[in-house]
C-alpha atoms as a PDB file:
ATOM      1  CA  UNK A   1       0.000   0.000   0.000  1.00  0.00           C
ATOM      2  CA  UNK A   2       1.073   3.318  -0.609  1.00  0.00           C
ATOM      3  CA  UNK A   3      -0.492   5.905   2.000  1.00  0.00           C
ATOM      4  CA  UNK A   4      -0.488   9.354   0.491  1.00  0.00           C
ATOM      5  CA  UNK A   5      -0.398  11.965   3.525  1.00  0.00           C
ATOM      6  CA  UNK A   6      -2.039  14.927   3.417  1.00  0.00           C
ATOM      7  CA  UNK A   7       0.460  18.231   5.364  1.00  0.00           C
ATOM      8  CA  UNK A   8      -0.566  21.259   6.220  1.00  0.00           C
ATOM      9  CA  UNK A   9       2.940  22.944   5.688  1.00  0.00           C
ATOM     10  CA  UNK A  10       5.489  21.393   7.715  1.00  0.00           C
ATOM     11  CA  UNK A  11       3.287  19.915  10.588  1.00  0.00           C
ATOM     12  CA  UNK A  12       3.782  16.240  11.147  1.00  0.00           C
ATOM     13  CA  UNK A  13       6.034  15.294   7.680  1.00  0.00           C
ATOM     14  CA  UNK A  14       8.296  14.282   9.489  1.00  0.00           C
ATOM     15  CA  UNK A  15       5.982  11.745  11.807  1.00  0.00           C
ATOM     16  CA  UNK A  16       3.759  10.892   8.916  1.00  0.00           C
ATOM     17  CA  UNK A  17       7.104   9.895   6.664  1.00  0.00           C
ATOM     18  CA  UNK A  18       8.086   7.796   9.799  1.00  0.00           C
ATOM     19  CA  UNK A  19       4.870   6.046  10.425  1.00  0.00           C
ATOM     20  CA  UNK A  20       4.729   4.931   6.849  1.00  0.00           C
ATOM     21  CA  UNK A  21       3.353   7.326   4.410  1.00  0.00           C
ATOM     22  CA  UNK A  22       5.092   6.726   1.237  1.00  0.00           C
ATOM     23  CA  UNK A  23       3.812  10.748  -0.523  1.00  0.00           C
ATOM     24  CA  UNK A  24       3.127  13.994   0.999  1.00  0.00           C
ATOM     25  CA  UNK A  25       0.678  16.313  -0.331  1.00  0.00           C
ATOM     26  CA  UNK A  26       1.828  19.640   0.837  1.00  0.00           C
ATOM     27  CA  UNK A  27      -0.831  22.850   0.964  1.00  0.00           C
ATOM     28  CA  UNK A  28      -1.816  25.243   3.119  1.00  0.00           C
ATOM     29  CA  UNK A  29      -4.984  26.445   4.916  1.00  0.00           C
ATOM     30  CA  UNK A  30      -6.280  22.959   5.307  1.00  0.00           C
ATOM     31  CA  UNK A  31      -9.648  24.173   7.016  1.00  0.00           C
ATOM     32  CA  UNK A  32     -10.234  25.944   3.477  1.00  0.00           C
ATOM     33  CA  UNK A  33      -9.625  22.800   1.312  1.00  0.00           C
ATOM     34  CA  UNK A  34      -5.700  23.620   0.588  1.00  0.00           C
ATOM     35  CA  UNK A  35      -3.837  26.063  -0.835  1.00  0.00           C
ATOM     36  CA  UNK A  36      -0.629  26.389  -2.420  1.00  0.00           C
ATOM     37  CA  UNK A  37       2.079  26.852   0.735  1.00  0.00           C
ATOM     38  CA  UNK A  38       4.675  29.176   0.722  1.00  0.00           C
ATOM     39  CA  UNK A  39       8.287  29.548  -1.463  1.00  0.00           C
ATOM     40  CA  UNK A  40      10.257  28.270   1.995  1.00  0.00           C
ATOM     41  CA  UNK A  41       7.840  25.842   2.613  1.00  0.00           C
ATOM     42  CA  UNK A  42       7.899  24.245  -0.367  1.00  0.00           C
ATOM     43  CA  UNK A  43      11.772  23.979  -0.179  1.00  0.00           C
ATOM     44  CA  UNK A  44      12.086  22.746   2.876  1.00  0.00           C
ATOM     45  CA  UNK A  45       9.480  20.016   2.337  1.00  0.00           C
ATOM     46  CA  UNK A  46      11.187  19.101  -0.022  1.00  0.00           C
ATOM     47  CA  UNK A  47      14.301  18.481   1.870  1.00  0.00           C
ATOM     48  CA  UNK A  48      12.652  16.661   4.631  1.00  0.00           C
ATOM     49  CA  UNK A  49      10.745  14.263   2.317  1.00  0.00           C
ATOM     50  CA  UNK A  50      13.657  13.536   0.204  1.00  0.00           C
ATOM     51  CA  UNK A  51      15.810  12.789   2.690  1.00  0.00           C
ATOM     52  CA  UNK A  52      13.575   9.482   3.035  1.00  0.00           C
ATOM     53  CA  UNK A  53      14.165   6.906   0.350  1.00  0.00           C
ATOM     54  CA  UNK A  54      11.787   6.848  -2.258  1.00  0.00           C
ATOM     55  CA  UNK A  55       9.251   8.867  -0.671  1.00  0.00           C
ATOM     56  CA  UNK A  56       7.592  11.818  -2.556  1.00  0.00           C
ATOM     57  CA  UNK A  57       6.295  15.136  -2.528  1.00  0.00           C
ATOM     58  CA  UNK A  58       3.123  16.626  -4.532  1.00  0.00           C
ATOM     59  CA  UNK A  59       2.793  20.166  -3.774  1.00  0.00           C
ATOM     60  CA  UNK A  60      -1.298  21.731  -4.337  1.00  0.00           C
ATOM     61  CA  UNK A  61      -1.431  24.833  -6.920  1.00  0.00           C
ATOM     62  CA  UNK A  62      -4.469  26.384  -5.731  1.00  0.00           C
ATOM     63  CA  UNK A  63      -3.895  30.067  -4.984  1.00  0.00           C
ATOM     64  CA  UNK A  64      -6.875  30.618  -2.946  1.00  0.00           C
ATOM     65  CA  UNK A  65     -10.176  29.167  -1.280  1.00  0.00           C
ATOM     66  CA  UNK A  66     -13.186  28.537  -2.964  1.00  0.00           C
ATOM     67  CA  UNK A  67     -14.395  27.247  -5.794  1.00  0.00           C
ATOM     68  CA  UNK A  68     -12.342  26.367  -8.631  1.00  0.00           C
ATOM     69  CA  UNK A  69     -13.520  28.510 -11.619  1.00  0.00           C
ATOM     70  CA  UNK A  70     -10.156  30.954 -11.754  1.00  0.00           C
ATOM     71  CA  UNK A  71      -9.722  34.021 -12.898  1.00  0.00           C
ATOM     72  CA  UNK A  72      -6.671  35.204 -15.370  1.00  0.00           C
ATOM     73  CA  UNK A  73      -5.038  36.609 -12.847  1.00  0.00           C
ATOM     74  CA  UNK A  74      -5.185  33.169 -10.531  1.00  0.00           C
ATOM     75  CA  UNK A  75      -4.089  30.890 -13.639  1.00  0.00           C
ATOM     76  CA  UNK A  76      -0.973  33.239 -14.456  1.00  0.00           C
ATOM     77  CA  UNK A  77      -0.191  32.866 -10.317  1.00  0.00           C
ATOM     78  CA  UNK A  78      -0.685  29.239 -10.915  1.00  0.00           C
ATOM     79  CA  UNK A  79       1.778  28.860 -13.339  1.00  0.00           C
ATOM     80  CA  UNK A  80       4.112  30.881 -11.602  1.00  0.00           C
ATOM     81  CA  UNK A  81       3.575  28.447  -8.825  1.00  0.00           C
ATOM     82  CA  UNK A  82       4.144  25.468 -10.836  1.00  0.00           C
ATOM     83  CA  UNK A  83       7.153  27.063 -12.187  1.00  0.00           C
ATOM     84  CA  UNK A  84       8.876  28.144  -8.977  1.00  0.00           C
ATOM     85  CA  UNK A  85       7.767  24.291  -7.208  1.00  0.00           C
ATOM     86  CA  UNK A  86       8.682  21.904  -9.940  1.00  0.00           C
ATOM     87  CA  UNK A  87      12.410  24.194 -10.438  1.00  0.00           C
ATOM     88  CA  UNK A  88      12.546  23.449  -6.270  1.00  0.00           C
ATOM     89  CA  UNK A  89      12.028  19.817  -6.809  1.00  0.00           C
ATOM     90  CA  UNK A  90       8.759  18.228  -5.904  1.00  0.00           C
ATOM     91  CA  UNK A  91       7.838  15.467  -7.711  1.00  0.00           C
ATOM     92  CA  UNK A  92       4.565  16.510  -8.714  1.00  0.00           C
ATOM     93  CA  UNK A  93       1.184  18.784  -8.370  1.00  0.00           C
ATOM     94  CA  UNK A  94      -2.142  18.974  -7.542  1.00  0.00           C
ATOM     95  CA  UNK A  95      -4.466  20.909  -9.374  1.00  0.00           C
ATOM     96  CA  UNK A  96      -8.543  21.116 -10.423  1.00  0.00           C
ATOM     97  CA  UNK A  97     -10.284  23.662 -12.658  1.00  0.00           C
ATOM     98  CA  UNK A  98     -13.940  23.970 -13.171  1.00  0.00           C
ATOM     99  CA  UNK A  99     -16.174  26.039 -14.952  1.00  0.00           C
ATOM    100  CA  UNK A 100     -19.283  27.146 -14.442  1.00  0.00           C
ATOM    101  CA  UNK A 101     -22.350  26.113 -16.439  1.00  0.00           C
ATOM    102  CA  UNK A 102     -23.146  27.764 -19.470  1.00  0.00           C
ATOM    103  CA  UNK A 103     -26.886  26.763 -18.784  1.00  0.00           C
ATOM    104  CA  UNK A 104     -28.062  25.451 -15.461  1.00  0.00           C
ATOM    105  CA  UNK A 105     -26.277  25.342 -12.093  1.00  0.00           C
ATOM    106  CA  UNK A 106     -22.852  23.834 -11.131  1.00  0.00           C
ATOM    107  CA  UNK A 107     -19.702  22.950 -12.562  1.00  0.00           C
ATOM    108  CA  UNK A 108     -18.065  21.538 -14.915  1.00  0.00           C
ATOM    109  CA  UNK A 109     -14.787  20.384 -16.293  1.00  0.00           C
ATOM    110  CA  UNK A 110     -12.704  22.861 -17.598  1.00  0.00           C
ATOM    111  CA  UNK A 111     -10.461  21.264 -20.082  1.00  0.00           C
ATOM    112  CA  UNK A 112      -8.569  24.273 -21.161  1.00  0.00           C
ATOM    113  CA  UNK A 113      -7.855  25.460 -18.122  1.00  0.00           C
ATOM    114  CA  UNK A 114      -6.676  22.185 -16.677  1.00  0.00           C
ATOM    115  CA  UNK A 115      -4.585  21.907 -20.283  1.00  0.00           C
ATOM    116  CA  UNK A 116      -3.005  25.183 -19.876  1.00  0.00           C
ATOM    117  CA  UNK A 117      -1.383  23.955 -16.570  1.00  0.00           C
ATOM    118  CA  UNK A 118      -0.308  20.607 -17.664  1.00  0.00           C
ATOM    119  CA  UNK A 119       1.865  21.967 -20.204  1.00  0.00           C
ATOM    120  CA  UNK A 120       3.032  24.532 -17.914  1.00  0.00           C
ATOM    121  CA  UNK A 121       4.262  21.457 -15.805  1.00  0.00           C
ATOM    122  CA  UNK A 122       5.682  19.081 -19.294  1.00  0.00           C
ATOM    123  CA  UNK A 123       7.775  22.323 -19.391  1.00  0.00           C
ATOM    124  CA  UNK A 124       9.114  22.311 -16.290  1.00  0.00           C
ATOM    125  CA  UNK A 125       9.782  18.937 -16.948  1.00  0.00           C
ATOM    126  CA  UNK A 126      11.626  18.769 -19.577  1.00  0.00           C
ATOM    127  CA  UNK A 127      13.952  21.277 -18.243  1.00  0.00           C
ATOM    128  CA  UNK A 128      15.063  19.793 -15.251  1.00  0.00           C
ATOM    129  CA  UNK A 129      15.180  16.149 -16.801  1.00  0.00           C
ATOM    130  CA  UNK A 130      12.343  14.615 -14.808  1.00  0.00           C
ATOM    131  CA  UNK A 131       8.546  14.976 -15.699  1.00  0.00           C
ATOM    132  CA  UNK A 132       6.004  15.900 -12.462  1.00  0.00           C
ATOM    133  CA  UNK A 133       3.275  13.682 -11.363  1.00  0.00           C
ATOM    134  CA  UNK A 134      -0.220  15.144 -11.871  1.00  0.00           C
ATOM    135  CA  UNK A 135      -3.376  15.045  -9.426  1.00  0.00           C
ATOM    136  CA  UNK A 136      -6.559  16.200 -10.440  1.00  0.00           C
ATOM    137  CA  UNK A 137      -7.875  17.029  -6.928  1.00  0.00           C
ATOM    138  CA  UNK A 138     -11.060  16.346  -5.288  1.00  0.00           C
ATOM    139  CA  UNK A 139     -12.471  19.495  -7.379  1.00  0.00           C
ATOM    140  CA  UNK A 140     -13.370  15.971  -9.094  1.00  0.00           C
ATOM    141  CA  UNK A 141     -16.453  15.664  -6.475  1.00  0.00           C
ATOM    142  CA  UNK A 142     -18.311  18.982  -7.562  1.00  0.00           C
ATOM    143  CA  UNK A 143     -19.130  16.780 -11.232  1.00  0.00           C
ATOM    144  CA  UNK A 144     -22.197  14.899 -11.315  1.00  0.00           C
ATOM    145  CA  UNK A 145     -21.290  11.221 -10.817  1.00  0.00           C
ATOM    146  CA  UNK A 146     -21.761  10.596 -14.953  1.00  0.00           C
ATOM    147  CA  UNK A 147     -19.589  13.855 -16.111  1.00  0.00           C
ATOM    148  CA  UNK A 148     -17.036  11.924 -13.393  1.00  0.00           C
ATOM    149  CA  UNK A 149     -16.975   9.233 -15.837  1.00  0.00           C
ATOM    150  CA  UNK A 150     -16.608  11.181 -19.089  1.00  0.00           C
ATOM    151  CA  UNK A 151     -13.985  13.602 -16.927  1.00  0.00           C
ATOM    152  CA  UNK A 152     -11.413  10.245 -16.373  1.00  0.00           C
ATOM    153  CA  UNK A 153     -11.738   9.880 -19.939  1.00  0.00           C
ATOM    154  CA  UNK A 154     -10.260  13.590 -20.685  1.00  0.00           C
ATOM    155  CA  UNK A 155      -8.144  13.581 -17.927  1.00  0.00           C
ATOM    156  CA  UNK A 156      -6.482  10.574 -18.511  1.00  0.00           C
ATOM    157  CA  UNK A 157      -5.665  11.892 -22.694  1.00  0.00           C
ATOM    158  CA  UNK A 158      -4.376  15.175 -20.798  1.00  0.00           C
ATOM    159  CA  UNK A 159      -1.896  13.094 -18.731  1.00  0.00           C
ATOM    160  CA  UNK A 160      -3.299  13.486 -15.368  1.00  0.00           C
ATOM    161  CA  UNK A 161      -1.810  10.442 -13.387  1.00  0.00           C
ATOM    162  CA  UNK A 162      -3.959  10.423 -10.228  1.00  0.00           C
ATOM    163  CA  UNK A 163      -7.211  11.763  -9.304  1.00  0.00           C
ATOM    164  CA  UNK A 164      -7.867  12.632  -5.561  1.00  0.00           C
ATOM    165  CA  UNK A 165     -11.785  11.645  -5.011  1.00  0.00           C
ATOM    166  CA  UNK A 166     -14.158  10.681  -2.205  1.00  0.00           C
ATOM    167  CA  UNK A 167     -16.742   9.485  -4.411  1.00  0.00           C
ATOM    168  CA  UNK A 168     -19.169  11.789  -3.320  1.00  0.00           C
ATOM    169  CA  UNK A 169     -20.444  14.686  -1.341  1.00  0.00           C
ATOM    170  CA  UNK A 170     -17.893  15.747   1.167  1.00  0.00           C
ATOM    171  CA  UNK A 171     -18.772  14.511   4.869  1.00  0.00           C
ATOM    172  CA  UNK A 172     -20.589  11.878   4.045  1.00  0.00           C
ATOM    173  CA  UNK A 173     -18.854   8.433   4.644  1.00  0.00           C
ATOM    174  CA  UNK A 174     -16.512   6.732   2.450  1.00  0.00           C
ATOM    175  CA  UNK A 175     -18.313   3.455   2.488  1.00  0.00           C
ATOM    176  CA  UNK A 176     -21.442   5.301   1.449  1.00  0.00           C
ATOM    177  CA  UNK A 177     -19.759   6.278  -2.406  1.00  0.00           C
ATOM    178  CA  UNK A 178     -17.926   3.023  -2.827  1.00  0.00           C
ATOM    179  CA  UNK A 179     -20.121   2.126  -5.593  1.00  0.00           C
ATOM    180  CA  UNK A 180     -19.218   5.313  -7.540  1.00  0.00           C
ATOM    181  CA  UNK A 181     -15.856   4.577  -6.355  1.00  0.00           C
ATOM    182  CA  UNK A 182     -15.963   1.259  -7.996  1.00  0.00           C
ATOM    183  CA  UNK A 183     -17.547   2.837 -11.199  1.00  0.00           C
ATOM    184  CA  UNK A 184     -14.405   5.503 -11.302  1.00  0.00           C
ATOM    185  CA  UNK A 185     -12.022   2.802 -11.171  1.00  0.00           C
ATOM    186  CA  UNK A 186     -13.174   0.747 -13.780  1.00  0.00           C
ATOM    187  CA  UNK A 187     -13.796   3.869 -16.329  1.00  0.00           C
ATOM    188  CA  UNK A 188      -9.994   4.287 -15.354  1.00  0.00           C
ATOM    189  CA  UNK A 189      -9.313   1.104 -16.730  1.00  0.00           C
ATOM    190  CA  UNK A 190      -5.420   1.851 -15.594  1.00  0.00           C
ATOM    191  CA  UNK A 191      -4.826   4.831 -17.209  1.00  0.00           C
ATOM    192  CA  UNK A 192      -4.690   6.720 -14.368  1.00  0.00           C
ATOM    193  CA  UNK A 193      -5.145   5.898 -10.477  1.00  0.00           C
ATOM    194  CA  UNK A 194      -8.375   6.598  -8.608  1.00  0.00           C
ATOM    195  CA  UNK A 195      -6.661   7.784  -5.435  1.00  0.00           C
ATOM    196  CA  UNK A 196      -9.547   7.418  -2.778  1.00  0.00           C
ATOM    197  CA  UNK A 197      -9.660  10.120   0.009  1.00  0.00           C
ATOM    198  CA  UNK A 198     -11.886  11.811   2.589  1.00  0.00           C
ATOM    199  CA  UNK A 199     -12.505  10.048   5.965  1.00  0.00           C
ATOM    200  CA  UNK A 200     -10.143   7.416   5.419  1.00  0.00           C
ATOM    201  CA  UNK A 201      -7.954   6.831   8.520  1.00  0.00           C
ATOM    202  CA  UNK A 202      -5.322   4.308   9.675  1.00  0.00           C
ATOM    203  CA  UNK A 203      -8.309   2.696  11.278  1.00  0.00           C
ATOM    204  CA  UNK A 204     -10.552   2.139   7.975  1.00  0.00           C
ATOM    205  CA  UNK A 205      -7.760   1.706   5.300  1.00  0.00           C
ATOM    206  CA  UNK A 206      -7.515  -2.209   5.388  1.00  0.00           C
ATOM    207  CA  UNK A 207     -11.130  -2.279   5.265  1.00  0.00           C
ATOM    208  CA  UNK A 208     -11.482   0.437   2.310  1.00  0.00           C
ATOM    209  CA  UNK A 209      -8.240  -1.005   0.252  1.00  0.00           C
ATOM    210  CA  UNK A 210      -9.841  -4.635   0.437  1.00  0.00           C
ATOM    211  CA  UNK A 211     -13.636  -3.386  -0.584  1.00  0.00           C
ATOM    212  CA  UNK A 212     -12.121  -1.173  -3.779  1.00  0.00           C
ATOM    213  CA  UNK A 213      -9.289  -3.495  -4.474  1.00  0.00           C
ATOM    214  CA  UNK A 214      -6.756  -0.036  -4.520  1.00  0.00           C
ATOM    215  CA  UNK A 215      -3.240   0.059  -3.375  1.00  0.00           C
ATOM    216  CA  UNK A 216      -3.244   3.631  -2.625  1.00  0.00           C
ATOM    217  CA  UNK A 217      -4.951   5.895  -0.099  1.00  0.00           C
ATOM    218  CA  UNK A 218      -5.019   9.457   0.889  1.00  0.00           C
ATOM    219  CA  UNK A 219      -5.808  11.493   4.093  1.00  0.00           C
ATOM    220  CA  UNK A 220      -5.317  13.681   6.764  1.00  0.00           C
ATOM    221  CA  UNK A 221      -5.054  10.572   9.477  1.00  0.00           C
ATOM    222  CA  UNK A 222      -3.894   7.966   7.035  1.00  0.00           C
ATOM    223  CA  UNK A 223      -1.083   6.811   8.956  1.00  0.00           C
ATOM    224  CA  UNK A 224      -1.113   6.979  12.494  1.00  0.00           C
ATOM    225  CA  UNK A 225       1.353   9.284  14.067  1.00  0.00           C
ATOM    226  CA  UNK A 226       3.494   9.434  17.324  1.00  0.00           C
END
């Protein structure tokens, strides 16, 4: 199993690395869903992680809370962040970008957007020799559970390796979405991993790895710490 640990800045890398988590997610502002952490945060993540064997580090590229319809302004900052994170050596990013309906309420995928920072990070890439993972976060959940399907499809030809998802609304139990769970990892097919997250702990993640036959988890409390 790999557990994928979610860090707000530097609290607890350091524990979580120790008790078994094999990637950090690094943000910020964890109470508002993540956001990108600072410049000095990001290198000295990076030095902590690394410093384990073979453990990672996927830095969030979100510049602010909310929802995830950005403006120009936030997808130049994004890039910058990419930029400045992938140059500073984590081995990958987290990002989601919506739009909003043109008819109707919601969300949607937003394709471009999401395109537009993917080839931000193939550049970075190809500069420094080594391309950066990609997460699609768990912006996933605002799509209805059919537009998730058609979404793995798009994500997957963009090169997104890993999408972040509970499988449903947010708060509601994992066990209670493992069907659409089940439905997102078949659509995937391999191309990409369904990366299940959101009230998984070190308590649950036998149980939740059996029932969806995955061999990676994310959260907050995935490994136990201390």
């Amino acid at each position: 199993m790999l557990f994928e640990y979610c860090a707000e800045n530097f609290t607890n890398i350091e524990a979580a690395l120790r008790a078994g988590a094999g990637r950090i997610e690094l943000c910020d502002n964890l109470a508002q869903g993540g956001t990108t952490p600072s410049a000095g945060v990001i290198e000295q993540a990076v030095g902590i992680v690394h410093a384990h064997e073979d453990a990672e580090v996927r830095v969030i590229i979100r510049p602010c809370k909310g929802n995830f319809d950005y403006s120009k302004a936030e997808m130049k900052a994004m890039e910058t962040d990419i930029r400045y994170a992938g140059a500073n050596g984590v081995d990958g990013i987290v990002i989601g970008c919506l739009k909003r309906r043109s008819k109707g309420k919601g969300f949607e995928l937003d394709a471009d957007a999401t395109t537009r920072l993917i080839k931000v990070a193939r550049g970075v890439g190809e500069m420094r020799g080594r391309d950066l993972g990609i997460t699609f976060h768990m912006a996933f959940d605002e799509l209805a559970p059919a537009e998730q399907l058609e979404a793995i499809d798009v994500l997957a030809g963009l090169g997104v390796d890993h999408i972040l998802t509970h499988g449903g609304a947010a708060g509601a139990p994992i066990e209670d979405n493992f069907d659409q769970l089940r439905a997102c990892i078949e659509r995937a097919a391999g191309r990409l991993v369904i990366l299940p997250g959101g009230g998984i702990t070190h308590q649950n993640a036998a149980r939740v790895a059996e029932a969806l036959g995955v061999d990676e988890l994310h959260g907050t409390k995935i490994v136990k710490l201390g």
